[in-house]
N, C-alpha and C. Protein backbone atom coordinates (compact mmCIF):
# COMPACT_ATOMS: atom_id res chain seq x y z
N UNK A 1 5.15 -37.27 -40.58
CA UNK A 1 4.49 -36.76 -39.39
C UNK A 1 4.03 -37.92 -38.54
N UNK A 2 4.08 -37.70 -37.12
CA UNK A 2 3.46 -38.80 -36.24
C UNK A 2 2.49 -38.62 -35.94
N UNK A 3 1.83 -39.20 -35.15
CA UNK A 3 -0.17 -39.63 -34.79
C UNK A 3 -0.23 -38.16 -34.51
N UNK A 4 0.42 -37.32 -33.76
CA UNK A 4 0.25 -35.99 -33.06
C UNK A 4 0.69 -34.59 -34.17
N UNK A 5 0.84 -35.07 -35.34
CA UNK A 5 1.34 -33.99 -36.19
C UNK A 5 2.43 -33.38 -36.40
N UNK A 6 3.26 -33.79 -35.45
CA UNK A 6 4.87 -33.36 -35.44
C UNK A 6 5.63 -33.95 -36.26
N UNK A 7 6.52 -33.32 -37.37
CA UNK A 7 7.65 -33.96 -37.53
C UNK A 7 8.20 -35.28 -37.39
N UNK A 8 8.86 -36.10 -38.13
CA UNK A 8 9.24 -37.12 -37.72
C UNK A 8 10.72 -37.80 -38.29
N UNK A 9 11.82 -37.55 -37.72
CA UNK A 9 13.18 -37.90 -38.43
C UNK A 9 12.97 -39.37 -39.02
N UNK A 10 13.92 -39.77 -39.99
CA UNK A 10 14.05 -40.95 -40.65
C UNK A 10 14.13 -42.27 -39.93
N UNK A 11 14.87 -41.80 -38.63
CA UNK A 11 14.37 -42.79 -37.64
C UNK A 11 13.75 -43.00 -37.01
N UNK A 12 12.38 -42.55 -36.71
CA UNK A 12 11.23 -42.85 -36.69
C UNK A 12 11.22 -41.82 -35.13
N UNK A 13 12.23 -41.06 -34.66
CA UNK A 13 12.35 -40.57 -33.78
C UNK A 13 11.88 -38.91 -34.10
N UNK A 14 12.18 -37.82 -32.96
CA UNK A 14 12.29 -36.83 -33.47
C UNK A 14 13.48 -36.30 -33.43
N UNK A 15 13.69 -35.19 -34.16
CA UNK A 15 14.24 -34.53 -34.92
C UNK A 15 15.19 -33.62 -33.16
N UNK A 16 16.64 -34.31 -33.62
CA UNK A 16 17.59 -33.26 -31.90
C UNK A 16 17.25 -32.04 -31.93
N UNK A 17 17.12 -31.34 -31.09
CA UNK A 17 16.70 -30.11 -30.82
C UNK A 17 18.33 -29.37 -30.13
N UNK A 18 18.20 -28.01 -30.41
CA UNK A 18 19.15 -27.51 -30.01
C UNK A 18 19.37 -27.47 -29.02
N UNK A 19 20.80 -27.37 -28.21
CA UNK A 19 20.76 -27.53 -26.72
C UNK A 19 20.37 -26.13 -26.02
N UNK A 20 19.21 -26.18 -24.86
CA UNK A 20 18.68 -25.06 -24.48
C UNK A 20 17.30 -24.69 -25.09
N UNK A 21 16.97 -25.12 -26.21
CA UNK A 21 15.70 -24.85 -26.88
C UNK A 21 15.19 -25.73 -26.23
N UNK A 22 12.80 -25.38 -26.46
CA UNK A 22 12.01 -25.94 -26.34
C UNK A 22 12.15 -26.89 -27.06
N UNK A 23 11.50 -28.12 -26.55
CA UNK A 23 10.95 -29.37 -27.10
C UNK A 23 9.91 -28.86 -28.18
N UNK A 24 9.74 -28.75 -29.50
CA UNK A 24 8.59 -28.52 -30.16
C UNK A 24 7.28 -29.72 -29.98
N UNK A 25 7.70 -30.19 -29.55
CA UNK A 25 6.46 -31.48 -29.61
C UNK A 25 5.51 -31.53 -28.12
N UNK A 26 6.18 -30.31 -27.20
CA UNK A 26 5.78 -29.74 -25.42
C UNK A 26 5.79 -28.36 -25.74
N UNK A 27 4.43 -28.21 -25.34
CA UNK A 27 4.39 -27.07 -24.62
C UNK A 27 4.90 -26.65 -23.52
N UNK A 28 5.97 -25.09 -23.67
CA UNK A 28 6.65 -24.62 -22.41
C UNK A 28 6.05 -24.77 -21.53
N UNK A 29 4.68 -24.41 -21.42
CA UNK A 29 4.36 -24.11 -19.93
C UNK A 29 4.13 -25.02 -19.14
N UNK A 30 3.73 -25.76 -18.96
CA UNK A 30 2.90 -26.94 -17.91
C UNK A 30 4.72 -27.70 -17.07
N UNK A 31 4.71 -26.95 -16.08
CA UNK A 31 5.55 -27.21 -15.17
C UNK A 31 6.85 -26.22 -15.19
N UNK A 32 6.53 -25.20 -16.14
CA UNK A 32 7.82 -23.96 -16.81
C UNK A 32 8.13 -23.08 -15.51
N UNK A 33 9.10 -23.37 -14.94
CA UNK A 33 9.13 -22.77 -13.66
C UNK A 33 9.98 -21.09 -14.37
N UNK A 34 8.64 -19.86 -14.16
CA UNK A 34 9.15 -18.67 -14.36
C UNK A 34 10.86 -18.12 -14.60
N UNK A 35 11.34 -17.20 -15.40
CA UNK A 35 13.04 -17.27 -15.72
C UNK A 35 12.94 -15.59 -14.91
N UNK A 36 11.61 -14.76 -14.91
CA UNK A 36 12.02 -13.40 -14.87
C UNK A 36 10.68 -12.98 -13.86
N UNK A 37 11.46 -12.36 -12.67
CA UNK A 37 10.44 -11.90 -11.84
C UNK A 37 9.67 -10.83 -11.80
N UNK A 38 9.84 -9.89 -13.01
CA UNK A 38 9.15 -8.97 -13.39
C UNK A 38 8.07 -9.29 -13.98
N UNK A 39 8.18 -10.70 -14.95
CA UNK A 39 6.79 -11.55 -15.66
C UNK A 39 6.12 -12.10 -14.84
N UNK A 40 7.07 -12.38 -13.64
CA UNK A 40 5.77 -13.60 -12.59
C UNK A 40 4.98 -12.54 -11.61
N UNK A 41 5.52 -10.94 -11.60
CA UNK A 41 5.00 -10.38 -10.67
C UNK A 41 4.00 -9.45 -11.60
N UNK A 42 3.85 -9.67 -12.79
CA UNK A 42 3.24 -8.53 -13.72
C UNK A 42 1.95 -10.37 -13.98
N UNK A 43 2.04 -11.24 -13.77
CA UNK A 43 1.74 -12.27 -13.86
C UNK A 43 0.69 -11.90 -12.62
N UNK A 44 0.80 -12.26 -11.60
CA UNK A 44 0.24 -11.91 -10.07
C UNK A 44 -0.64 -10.93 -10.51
N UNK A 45 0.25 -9.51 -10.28
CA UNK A 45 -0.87 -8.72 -10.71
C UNK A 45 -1.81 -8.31 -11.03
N UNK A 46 -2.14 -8.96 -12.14
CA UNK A 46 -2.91 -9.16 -13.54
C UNK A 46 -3.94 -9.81 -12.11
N UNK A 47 -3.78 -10.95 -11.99
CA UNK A 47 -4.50 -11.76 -11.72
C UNK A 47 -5.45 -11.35 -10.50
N UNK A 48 -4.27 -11.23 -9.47
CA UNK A 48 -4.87 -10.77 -8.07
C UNK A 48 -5.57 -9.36 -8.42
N UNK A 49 -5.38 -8.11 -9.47
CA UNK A 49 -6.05 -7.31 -9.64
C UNK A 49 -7.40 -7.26 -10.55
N UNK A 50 -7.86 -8.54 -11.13
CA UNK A 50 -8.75 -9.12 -11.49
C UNK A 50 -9.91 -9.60 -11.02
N UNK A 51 -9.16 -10.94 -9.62
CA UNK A 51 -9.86 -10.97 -8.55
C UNK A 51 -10.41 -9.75 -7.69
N UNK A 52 -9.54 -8.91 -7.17
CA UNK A 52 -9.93 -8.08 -6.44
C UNK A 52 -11.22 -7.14 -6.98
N UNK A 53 -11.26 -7.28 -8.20
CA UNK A 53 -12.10 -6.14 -8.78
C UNK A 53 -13.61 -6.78 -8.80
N UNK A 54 -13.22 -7.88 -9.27
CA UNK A 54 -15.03 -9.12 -9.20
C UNK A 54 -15.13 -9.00 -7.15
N UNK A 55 -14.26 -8.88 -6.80
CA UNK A 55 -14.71 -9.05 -4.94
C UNK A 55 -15.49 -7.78 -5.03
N UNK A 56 -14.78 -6.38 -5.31
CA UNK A 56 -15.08 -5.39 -4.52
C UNK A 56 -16.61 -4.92 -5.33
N UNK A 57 -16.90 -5.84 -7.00
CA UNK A 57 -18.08 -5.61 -7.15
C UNK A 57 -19.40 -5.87 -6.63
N UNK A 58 -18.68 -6.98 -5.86
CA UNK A 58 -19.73 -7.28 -4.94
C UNK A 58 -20.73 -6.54 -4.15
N UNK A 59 -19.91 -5.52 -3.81
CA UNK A 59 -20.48 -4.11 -2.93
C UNK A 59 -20.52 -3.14 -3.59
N UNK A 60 -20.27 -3.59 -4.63
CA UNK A 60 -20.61 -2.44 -5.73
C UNK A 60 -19.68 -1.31 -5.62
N UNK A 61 -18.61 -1.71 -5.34
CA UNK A 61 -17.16 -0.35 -5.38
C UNK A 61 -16.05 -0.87 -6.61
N UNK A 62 -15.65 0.20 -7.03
CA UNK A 62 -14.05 0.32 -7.53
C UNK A 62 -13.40 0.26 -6.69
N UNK A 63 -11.89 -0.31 -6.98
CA UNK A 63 -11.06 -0.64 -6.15
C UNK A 63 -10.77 0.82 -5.55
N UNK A 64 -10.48 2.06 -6.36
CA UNK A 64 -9.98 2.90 -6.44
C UNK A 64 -11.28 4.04 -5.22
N UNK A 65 -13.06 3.45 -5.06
CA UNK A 65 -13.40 4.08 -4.06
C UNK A 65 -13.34 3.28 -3.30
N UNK A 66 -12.83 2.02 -2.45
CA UNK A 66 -12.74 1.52 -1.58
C UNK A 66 -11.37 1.49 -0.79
N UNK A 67 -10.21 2.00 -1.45
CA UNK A 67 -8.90 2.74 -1.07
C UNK A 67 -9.59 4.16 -0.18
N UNK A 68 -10.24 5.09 -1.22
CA UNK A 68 -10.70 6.38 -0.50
C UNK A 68 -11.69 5.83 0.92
N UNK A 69 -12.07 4.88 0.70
CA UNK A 69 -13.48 4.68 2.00
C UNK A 69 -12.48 4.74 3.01
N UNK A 70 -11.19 4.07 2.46
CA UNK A 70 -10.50 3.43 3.74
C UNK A 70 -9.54 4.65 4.15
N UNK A 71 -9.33 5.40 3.34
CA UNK A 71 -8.67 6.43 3.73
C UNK A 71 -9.33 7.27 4.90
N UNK A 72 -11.12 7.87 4.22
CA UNK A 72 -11.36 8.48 4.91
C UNK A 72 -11.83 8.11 6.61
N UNK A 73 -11.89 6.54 6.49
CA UNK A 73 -12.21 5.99 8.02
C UNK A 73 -11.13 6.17 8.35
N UNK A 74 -9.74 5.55 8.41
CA UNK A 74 -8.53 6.20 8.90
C UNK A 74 -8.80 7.50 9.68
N UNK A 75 -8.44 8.40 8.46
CA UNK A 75 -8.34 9.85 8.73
C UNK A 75 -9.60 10.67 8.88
N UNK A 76 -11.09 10.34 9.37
CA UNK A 76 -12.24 11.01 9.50
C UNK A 76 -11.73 12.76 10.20
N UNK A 77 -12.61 13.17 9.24
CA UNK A 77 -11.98 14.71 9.34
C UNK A 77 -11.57 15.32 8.94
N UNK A 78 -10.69 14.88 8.20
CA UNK A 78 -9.80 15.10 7.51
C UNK A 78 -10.19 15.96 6.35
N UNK A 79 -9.96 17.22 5.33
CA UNK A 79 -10.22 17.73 4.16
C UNK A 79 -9.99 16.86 2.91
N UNK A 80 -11.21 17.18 1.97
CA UNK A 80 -10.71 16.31 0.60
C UNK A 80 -9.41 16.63 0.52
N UNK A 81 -9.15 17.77 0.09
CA UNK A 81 -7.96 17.80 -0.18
C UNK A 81 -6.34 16.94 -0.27
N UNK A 82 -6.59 17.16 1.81
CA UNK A 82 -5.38 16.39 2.19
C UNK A 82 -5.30 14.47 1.74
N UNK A 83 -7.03 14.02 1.63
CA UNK A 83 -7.07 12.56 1.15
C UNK A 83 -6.76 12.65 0.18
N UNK A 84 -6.99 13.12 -1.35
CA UNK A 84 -6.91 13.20 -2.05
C UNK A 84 -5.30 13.33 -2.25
N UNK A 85 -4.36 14.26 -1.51
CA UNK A 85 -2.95 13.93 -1.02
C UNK A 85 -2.40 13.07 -1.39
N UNK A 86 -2.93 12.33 0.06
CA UNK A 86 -1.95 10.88 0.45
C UNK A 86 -2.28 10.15 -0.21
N UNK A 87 -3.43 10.07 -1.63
CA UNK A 87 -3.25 8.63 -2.44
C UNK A 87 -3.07 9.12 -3.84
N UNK A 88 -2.83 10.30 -4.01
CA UNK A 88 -2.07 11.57 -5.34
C UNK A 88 -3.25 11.10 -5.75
N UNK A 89 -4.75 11.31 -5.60
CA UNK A 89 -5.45 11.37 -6.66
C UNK A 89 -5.74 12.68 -7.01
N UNK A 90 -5.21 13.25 -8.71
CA UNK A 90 -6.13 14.44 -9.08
C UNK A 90 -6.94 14.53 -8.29
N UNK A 91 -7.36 16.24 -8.00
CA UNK A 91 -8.79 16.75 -7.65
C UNK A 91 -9.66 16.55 -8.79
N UNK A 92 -9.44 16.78 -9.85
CA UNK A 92 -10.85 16.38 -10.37
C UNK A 92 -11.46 15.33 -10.37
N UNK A 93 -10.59 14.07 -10.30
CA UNK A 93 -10.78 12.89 -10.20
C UNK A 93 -11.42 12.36 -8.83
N UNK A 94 -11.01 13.04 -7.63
CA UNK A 94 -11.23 13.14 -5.84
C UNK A 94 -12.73 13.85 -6.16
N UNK A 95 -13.03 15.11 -6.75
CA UNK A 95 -14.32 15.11 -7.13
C UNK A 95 -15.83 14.26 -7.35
N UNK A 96 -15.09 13.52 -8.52
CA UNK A 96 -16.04 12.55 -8.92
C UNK A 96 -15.78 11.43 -8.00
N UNK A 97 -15.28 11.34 -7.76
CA UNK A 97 -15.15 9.55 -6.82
C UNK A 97 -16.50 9.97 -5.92
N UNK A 98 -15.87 11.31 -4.50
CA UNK A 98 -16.34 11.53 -3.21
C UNK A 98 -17.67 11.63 -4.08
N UNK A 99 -18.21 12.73 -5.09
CA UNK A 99 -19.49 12.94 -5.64
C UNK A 99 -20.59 11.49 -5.45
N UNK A 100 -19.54 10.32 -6.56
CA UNK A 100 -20.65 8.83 -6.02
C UNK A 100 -20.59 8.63 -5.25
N UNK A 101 -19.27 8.25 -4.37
CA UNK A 101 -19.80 7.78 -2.61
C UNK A 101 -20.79 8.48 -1.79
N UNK A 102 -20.87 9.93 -2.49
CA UNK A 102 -21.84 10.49 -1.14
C UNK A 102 -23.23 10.48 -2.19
N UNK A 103 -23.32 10.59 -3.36
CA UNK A 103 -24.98 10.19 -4.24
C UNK A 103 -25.32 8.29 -2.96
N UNK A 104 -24.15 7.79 -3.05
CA UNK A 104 -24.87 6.65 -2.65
C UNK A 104 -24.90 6.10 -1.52
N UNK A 105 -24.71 7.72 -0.16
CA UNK A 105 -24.84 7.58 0.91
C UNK A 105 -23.49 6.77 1.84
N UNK A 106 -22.51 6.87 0.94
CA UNK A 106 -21.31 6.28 2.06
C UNK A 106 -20.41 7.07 2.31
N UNK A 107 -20.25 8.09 1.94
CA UNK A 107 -19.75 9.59 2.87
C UNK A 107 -20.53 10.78 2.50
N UNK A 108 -19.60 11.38 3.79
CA UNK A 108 -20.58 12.85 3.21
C UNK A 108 -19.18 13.83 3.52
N UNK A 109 -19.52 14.63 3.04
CA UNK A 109 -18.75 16.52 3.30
C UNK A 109 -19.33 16.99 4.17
N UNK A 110 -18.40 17.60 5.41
CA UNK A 110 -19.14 18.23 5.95
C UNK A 110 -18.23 19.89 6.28
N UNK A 111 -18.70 21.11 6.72
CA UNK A 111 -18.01 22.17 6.58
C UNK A 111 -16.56 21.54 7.29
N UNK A 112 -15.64 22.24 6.90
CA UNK A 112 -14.58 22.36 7.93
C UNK A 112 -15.02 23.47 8.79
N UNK A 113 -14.13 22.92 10.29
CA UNK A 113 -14.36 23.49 11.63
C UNK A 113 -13.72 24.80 11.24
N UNK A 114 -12.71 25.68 10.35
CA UNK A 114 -11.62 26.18 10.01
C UNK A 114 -11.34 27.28 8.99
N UNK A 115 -11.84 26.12 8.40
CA UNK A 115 -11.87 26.89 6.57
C UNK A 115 -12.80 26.90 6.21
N UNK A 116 -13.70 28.00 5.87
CA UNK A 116 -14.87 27.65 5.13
C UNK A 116 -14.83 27.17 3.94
N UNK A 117 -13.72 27.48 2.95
CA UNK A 117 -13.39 26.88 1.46
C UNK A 117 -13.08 25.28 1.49
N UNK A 118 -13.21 24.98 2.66
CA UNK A 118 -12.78 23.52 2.74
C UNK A 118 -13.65 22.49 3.13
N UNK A 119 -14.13 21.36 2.49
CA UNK A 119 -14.62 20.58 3.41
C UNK A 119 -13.76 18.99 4.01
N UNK A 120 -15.24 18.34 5.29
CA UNK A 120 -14.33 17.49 5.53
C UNK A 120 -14.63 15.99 5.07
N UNK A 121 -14.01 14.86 4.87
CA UNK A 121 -15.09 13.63 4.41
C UNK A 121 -14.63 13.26 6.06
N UNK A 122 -16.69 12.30 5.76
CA UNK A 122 -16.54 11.30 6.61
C UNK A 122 -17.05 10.27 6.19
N UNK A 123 -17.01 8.76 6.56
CA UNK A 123 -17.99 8.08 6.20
C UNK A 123 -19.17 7.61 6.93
N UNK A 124 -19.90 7.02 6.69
CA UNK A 124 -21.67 7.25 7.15
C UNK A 124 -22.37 5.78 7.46
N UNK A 125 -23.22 5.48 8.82
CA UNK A 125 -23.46 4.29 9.07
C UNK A 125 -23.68 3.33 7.73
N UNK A 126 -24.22 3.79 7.17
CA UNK A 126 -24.14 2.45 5.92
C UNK A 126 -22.65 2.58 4.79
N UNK A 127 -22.10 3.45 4.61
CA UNK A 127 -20.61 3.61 4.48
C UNK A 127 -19.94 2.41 5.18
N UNK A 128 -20.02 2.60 6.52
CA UNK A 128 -19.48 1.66 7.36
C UNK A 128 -19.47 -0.24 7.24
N UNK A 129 -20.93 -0.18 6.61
CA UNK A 129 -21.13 -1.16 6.66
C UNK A 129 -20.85 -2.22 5.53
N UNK A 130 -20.76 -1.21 4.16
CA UNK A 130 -20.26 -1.64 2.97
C UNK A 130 -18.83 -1.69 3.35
N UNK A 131 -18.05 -0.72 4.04
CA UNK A 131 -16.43 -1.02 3.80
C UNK A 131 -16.57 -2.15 4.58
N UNK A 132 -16.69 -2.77 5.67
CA UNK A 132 -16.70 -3.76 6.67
C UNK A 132 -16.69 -5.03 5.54
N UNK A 133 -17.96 -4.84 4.84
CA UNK A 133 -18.04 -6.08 4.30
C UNK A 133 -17.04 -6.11 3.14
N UNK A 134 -16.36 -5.20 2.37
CA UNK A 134 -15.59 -4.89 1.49
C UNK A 134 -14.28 -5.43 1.78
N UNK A 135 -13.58 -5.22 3.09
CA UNK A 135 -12.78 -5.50 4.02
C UNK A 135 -12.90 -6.68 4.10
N UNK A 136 -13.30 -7.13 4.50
CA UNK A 136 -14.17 -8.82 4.36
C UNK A 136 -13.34 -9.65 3.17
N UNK A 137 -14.00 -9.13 2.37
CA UNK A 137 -13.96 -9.94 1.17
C UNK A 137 -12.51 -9.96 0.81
N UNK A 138 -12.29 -8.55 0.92
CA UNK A 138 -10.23 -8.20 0.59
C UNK A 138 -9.29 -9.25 1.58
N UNK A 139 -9.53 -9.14 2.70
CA UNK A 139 -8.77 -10.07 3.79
C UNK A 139 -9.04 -11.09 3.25
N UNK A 140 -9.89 -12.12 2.80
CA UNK A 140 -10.60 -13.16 2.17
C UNK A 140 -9.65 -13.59 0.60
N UNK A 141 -9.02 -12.49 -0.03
CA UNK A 141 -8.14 -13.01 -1.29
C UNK A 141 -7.19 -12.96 -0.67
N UNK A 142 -6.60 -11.97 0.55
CA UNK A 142 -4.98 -11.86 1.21
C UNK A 142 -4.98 -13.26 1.92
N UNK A 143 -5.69 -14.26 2.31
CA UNK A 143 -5.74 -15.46 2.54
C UNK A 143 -5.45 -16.46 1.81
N UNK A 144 -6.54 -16.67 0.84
CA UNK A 144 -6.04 -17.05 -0.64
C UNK A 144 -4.84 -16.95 -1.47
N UNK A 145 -4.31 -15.75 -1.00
CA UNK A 145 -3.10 -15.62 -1.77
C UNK A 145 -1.90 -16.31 -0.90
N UNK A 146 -1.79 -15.90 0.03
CA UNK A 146 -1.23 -16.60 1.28
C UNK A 146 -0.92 -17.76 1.48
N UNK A 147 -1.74 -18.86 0.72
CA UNK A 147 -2.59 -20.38 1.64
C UNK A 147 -1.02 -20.90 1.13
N UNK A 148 -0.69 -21.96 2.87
CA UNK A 148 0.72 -22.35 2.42
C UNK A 148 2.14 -21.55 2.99
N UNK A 149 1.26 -20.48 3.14
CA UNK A 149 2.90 -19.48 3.73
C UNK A 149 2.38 -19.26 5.22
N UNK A 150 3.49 -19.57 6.19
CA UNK A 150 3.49 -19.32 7.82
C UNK A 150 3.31 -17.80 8.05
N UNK A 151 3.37 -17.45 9.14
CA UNK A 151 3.08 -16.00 9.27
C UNK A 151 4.63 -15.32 8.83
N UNK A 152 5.28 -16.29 9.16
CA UNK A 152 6.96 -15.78 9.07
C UNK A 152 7.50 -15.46 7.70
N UNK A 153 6.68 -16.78 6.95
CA UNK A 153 7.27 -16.64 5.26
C UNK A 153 6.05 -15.63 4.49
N UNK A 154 5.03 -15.16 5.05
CA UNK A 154 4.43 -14.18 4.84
C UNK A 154 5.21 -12.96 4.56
N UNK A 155 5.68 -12.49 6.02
CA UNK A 155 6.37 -11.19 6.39
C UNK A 155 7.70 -11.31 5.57
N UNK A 156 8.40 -12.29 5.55
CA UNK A 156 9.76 -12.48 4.42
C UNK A 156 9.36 -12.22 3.22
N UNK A 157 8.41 -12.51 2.66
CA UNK A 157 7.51 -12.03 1.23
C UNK A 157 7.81 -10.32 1.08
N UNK A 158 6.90 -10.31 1.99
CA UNK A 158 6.43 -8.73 2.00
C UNK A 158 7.85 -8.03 1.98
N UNK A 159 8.58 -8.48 2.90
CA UNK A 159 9.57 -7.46 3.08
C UNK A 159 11.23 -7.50 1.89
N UNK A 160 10.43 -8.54 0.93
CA UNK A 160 11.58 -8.84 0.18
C UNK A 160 10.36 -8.12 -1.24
N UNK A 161 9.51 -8.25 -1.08
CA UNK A 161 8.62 -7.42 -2.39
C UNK A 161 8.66 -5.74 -2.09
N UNK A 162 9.32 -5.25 -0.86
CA UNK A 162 9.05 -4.15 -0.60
C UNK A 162 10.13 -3.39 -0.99
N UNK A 163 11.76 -4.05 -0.89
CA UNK A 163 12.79 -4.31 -1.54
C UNK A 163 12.87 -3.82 -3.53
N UNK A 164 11.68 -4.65 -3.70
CA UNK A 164 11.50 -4.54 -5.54
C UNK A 164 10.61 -3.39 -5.77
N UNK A 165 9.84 -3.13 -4.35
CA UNK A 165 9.12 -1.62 -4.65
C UNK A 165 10.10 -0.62 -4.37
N UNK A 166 10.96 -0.75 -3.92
CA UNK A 166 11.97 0.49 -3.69
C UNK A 166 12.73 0.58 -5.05
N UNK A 167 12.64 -0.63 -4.99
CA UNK A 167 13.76 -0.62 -6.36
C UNK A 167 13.47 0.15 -7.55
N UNK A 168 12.09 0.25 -7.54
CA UNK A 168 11.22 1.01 -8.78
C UNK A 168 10.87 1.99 -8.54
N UNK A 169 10.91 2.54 -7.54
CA UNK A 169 10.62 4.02 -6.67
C UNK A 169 9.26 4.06 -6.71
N UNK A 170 8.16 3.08 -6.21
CA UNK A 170 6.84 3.11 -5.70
C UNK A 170 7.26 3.54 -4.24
N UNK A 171 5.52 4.46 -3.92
CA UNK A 171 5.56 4.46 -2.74
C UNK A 171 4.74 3.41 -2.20
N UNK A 172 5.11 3.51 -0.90
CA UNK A 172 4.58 1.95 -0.18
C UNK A 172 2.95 2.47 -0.09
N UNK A 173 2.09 1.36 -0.04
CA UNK A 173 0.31 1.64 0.30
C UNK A 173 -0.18 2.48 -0.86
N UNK A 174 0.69 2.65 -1.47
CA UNK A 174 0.03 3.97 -2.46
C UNK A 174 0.21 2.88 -4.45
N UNK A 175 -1.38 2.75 -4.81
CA UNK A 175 -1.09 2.17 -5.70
C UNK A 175 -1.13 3.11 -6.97
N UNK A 176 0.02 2.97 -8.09
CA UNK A 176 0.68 4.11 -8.99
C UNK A 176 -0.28 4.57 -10.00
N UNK A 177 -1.35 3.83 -10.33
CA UNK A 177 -2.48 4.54 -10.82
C UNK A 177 -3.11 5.23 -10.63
N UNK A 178 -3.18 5.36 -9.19
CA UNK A 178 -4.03 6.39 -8.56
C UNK A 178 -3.25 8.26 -8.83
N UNK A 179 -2.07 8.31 -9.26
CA UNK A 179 -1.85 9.59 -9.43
C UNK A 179 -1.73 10.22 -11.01
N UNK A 180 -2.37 8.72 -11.89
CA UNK A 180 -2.73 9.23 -13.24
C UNK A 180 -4.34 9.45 -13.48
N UNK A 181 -4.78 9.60 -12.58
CA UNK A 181 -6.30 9.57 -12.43
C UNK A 181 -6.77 7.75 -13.28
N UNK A 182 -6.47 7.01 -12.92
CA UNK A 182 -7.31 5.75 -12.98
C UNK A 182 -7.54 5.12 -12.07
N UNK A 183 -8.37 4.17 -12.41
CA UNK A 183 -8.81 3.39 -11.56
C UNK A 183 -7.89 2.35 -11.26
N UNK A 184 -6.66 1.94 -10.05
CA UNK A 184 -6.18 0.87 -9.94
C UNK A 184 -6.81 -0.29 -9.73
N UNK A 185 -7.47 -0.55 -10.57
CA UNK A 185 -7.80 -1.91 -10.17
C UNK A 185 -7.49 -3.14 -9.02
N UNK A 186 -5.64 -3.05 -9.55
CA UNK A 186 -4.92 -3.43 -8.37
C UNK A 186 -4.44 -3.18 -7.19
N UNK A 187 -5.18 -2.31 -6.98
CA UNK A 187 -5.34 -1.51 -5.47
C UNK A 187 -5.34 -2.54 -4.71
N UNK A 188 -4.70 -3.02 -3.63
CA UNK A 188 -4.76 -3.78 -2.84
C UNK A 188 -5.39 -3.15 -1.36
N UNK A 189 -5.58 -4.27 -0.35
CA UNK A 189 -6.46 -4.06 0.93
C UNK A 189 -5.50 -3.29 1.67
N UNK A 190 -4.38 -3.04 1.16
CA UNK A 190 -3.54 -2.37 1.88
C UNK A 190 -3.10 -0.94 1.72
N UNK A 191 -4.04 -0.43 0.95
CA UNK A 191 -3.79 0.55 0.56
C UNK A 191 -4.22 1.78 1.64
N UNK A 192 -3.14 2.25 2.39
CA UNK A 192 -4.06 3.42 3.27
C UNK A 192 -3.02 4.51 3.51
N UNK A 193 -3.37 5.50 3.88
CA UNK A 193 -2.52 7.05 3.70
C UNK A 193 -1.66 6.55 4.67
N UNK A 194 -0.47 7.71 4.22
CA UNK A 194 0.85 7.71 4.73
C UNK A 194 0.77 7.25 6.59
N UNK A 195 1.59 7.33 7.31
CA UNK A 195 1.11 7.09 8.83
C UNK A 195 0.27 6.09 9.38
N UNK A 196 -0.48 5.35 8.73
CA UNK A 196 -1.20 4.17 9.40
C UNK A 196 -0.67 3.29 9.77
């Protein structure tokens, strides 16, 4: 064995390695430029949906009610229902979300003009003021993530990742947890109902 614990052939060298194999005496990673873009994007993920979740605690939201905040500013007026729709969250799940946002004063229900069985969300001056700053913080990692790319190699990103979302049959803005009733964590700032 040498000073470092490895192996050591008779000639004081190490031991040939197969052609294509790791160096045992290096660790793969430190300069391992990714082989599979499903690992580097499940890689991202992870990460950026990590970050995002310590941001949006900041204001004290789940990713998953700060998608709905943004829905319902979009679409003010709009019936739970139809929000609950455009981001496939279960109703029971659209329940409990709208239930805390409005216990903690950032929307409310109000009758529909229409239906009486229906109501509508809106969100509420201090609503407003948490998504603003929520918004904030989200634009603030889409920067971060960014730093280095022109506006051009931005949009080439996007539109070549949008490509690998088709490929998997996601819908666009709509993150895929949201229609198993969880919390996407990785909900991104971009998440907003169909038409925006």
């Amino acid at each position: 064995m040498d000073a470092g614990g490895a192996p050591s052939s008779s000639g004081g060298g190490r031991e040939p390695k197969a052609e294509g194999s790791p160096d045992p005496g290096h660790s793969p990673l430190p300069g391992h430029a990714p082989q599979a873009v499903g690992f580097l994007l499940s890689q991202l993920g992870f990460e950026t949906a990590r970050r995002f979740g310590l941001l949006m605690a900041e204001v004290d939201l789940e990713p998953r009610q700060f998608a709905l905040m943004r829905g319902i500013d979009a679409y003010a007026g709009q019936s739970q229902n139809t929000i609950a729709g455009w981001l496939r969250i279960p109703p029971s799940s659209m329940v409990a979300v709208v239930d805390h946002l409005e216990a903690r004063g950032l929307v409310e229900r109000r009758p529909h003009p229409s239906d009486r069985r229906s109501r509508t969300l809106h969100i509420t001056a201090q609503g407003r003021t948490v998504l603003a700053r929520a918004t904030e913080l989200a634009m603030g990692l889409e920067l971060t993530i960014c730093r280095g790319l022109e506006a051009g190699e931005r949009q080439a990103l996007l539109d070549r990742l949008v490509v690998v979302a088709d490929n998997l049959g996601l819908v666009q803005g709509l993150h895929p947890g949201a229609a198993q009733g969880q919390d996407p964590s990785s909900c991104d700032a971009g998440t907003t109902p169909p038409g925006s």
